[in-house]
N, C-alpha and C. Protein backbone atom coordinates (compact mmCIF):
# COMPACT_ATOMS: atom_id res chain seq x y z
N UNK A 1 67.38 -125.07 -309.59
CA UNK A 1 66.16 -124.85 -308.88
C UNK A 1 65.13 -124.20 -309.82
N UNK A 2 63.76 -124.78 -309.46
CA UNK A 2 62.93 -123.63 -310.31
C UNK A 2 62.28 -122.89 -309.63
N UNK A 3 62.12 -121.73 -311.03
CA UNK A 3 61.36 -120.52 -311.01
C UNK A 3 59.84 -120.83 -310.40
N UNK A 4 59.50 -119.74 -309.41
CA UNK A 4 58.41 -120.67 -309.04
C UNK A 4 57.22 -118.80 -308.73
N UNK A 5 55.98 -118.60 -308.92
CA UNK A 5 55.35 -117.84 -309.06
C UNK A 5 54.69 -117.53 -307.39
N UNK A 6 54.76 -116.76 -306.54
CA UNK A 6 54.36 -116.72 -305.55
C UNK A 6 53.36 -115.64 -305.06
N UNK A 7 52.44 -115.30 -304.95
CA UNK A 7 51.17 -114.41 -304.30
C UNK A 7 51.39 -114.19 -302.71
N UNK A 8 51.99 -112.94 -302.43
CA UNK A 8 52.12 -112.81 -301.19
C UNK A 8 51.30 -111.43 -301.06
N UNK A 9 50.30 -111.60 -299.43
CA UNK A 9 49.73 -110.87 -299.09
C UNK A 9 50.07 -110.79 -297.63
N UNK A 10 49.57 -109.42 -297.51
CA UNK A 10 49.96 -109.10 -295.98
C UNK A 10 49.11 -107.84 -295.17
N UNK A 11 48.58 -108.30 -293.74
CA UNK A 11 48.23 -107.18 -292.82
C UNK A 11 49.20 -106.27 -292.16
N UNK A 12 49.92 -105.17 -292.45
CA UNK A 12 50.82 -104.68 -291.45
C UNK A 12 50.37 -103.78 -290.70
N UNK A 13 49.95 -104.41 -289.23
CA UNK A 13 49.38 -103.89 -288.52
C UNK A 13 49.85 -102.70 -286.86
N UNK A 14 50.94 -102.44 -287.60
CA UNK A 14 51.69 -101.02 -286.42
C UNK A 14 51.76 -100.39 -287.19
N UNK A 15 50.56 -99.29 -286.49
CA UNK A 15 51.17 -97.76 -286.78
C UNK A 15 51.84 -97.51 -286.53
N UNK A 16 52.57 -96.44 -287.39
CA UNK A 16 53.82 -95.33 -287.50
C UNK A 16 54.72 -96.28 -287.65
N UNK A 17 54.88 -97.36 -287.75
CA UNK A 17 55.87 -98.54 -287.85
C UNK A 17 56.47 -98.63 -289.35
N UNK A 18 57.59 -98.51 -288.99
CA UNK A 18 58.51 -98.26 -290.94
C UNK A 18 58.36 -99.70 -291.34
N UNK A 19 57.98 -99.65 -292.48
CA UNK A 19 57.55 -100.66 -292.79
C UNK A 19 58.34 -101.21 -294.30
N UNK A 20 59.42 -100.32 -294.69
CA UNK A 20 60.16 -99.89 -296.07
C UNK A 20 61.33 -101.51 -296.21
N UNK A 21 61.40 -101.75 -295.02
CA UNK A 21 62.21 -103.34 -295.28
C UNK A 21 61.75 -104.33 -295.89
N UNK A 22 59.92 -104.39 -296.11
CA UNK A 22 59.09 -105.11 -296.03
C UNK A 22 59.65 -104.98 -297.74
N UNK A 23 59.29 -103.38 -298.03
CA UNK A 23 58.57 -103.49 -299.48
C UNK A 23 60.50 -103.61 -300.00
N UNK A 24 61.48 -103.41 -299.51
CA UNK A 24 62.71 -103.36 -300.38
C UNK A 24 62.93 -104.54 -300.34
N UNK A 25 62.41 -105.77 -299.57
CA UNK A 25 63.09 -107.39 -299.43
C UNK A 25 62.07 -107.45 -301.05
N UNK A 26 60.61 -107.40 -301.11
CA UNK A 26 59.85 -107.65 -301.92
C UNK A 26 60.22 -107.15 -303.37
N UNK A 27 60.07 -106.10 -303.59
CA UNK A 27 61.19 -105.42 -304.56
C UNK A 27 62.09 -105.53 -304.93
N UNK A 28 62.98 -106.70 -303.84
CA UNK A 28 64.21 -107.69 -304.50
C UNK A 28 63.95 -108.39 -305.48
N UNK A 29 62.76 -108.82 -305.62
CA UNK A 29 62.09 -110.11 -306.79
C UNK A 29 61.56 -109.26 -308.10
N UNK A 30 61.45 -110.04 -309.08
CA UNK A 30 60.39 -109.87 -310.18
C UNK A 30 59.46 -109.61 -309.54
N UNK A 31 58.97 -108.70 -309.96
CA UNK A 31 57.19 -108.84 -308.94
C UNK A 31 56.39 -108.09 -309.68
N UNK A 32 54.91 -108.20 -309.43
CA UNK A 32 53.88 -107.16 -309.67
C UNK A 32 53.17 -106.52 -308.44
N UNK A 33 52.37 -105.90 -308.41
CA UNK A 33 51.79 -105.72 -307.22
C UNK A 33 50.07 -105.55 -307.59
N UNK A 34 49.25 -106.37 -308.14
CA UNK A 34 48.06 -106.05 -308.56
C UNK A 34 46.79 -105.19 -307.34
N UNK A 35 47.05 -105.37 -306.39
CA UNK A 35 46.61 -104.64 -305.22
C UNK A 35 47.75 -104.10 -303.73
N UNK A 36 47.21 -103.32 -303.44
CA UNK A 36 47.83 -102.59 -302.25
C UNK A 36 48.86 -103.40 -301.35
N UNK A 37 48.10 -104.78 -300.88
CA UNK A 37 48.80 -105.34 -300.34
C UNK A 37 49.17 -106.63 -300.63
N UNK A 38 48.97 -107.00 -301.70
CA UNK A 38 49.29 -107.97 -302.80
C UNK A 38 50.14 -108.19 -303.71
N UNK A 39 51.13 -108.90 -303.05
CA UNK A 39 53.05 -108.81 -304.09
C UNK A 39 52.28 -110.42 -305.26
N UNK A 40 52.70 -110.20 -306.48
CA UNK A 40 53.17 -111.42 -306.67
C UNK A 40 54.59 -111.40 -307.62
N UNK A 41 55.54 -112.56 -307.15
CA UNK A 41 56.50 -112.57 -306.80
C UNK A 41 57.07 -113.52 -307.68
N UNK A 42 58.39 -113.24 -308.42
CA UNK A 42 58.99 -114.60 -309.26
C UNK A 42 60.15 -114.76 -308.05
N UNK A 43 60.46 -116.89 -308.14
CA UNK A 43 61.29 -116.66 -307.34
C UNK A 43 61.78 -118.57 -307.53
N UNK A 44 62.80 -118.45 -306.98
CA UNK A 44 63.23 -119.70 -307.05
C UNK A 44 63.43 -120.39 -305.66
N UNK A 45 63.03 -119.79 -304.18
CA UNK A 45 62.86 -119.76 -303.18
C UNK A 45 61.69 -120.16 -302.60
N UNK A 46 61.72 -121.22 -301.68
CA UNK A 46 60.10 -121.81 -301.45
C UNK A 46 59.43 -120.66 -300.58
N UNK A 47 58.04 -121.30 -300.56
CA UNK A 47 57.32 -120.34 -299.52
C UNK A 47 57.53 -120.21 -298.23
N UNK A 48 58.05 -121.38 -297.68
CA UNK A 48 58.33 -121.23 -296.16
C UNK A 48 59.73 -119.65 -295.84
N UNK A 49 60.84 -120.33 -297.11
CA UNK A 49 61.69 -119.28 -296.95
C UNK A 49 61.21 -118.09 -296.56
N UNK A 50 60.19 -117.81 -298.09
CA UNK A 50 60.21 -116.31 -298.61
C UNK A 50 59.38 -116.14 -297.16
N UNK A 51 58.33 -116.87 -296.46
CA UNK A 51 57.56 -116.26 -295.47
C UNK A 51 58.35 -115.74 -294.03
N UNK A 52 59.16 -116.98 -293.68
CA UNK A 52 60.69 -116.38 -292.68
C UNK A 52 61.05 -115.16 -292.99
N UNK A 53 62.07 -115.61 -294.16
CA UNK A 53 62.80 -113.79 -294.81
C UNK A 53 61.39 -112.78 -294.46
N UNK A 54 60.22 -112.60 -294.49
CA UNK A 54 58.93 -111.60 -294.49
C UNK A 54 59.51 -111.28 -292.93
N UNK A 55 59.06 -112.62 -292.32
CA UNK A 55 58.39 -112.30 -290.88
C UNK A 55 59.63 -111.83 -290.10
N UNK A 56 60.61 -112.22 -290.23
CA UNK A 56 62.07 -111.41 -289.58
C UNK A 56 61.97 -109.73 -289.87
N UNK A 57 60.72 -109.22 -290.95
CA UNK A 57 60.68 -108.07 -291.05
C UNK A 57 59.76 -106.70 -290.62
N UNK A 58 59.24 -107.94 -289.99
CA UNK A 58 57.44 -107.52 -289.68
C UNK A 58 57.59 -107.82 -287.68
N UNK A 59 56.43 -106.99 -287.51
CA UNK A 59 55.80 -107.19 -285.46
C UNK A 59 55.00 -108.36 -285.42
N UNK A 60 54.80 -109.05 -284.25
CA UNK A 60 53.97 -110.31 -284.01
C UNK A 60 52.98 -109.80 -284.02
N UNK A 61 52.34 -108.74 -284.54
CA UNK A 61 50.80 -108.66 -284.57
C UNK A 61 50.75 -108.66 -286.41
N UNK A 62 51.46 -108.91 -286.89
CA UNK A 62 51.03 -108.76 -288.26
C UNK A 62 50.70 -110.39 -289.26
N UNK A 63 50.02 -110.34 -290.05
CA UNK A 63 49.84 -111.45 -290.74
C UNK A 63 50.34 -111.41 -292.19
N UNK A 64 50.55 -112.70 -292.45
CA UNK A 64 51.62 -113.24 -293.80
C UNK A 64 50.72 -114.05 -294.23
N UNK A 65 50.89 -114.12 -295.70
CA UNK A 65 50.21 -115.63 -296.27
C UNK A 65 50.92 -115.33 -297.47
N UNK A 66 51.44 -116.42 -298.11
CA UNK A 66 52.57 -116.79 -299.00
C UNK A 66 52.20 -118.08 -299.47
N UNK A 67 51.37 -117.85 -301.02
CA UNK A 67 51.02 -119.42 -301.72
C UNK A 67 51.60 -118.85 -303.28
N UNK A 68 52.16 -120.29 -303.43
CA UNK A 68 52.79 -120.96 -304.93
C UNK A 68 51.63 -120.77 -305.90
N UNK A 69 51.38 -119.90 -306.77
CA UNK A 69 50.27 -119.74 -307.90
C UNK A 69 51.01 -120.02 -309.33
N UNK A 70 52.03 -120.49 -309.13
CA UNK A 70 52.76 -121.02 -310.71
C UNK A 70 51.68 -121.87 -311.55
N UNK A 71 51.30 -121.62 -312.65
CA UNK A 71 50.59 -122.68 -313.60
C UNK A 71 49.24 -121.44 -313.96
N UNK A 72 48.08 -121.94 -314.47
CA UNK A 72 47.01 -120.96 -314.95
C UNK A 72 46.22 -121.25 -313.82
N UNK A 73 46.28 -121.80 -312.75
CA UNK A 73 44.66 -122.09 -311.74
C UNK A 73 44.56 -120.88 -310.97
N UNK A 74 44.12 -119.63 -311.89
CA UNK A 74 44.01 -118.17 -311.08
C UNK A 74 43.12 -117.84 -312.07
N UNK A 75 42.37 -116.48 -311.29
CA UNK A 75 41.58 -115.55 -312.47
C UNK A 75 41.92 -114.16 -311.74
N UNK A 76 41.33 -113.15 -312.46
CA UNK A 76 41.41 -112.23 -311.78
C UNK A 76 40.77 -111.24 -312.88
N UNK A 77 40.63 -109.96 -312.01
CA UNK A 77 39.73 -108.84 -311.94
C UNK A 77 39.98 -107.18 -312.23
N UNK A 78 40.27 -106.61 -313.01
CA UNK A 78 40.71 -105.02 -312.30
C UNK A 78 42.18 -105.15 -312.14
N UNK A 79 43.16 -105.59 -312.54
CA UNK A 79 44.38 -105.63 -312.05
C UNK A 79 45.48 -105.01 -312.44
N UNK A 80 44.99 -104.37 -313.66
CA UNK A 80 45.65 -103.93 -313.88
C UNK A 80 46.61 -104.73 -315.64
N UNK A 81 47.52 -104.00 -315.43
CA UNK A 81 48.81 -105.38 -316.05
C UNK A 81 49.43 -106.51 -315.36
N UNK A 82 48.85 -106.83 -314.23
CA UNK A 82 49.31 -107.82 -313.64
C UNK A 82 49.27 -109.17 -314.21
N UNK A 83 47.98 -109.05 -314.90
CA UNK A 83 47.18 -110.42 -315.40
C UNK A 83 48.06 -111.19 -316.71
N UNK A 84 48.36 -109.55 -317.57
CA UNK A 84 49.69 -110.03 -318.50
C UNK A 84 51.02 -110.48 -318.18
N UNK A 85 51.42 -110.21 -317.07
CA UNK A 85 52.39 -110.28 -316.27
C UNK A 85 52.59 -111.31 -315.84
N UNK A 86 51.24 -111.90 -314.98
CA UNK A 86 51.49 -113.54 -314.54
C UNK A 86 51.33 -114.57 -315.90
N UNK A 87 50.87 -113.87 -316.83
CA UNK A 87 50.63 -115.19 -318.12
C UNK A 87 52.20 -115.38 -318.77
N UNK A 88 52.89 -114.37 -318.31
CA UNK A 88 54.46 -114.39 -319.58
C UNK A 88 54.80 -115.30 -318.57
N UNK A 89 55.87 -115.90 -319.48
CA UNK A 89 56.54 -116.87 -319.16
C UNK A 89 57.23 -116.93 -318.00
N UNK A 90 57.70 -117.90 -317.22
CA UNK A 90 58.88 -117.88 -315.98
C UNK A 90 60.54 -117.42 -316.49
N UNK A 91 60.92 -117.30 -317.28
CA UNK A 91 62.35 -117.18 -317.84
C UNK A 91 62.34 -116.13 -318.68
């Protein structure tokens, strides 16, 4: 299977709501986090998965979005080391 580069963002929208499953499933992966609520993610797992595995973790008031950014069609801003991060290689 391949390695595949994934940008996951998210609203988690309950207060006082533990929310630590969210970030330890995410934290399972290679990842960066160039903003607050902005994982991006190495993974060999499609998006539908990784968005299931999310939403089994999250309340029906919260929102997911989970897109494939593997290849250079990105830019970015302020990020930190992220930017070096998504340019290294998949392996």
């Amino acid at each position: 299977m391949t390695t595949r580069k994934y940008r996951i963002s998210y609203d988690l929208k309950s207060p006082g709501r533990d929310y630590e499953p969210v970030y330890d499933y995410l934290n399972g992966f290679a990842n960066t986090r160039p903003l607050e609520s902005v994982w991006i993610v190495k993974s060999t797992k499609t998006a539908t998965t990784i968005r299931d595995e999310i939403k089994a973790l999250t309340d029906s008031s919260d929102a997911l979005f989970v897109v494939d950014i593997t290849g250079k069609a990105w830019a970015a801003l302020r990020v930190g080391t992220a930017a070096a991060w998504l340019k290294a290689p998949l392996d």
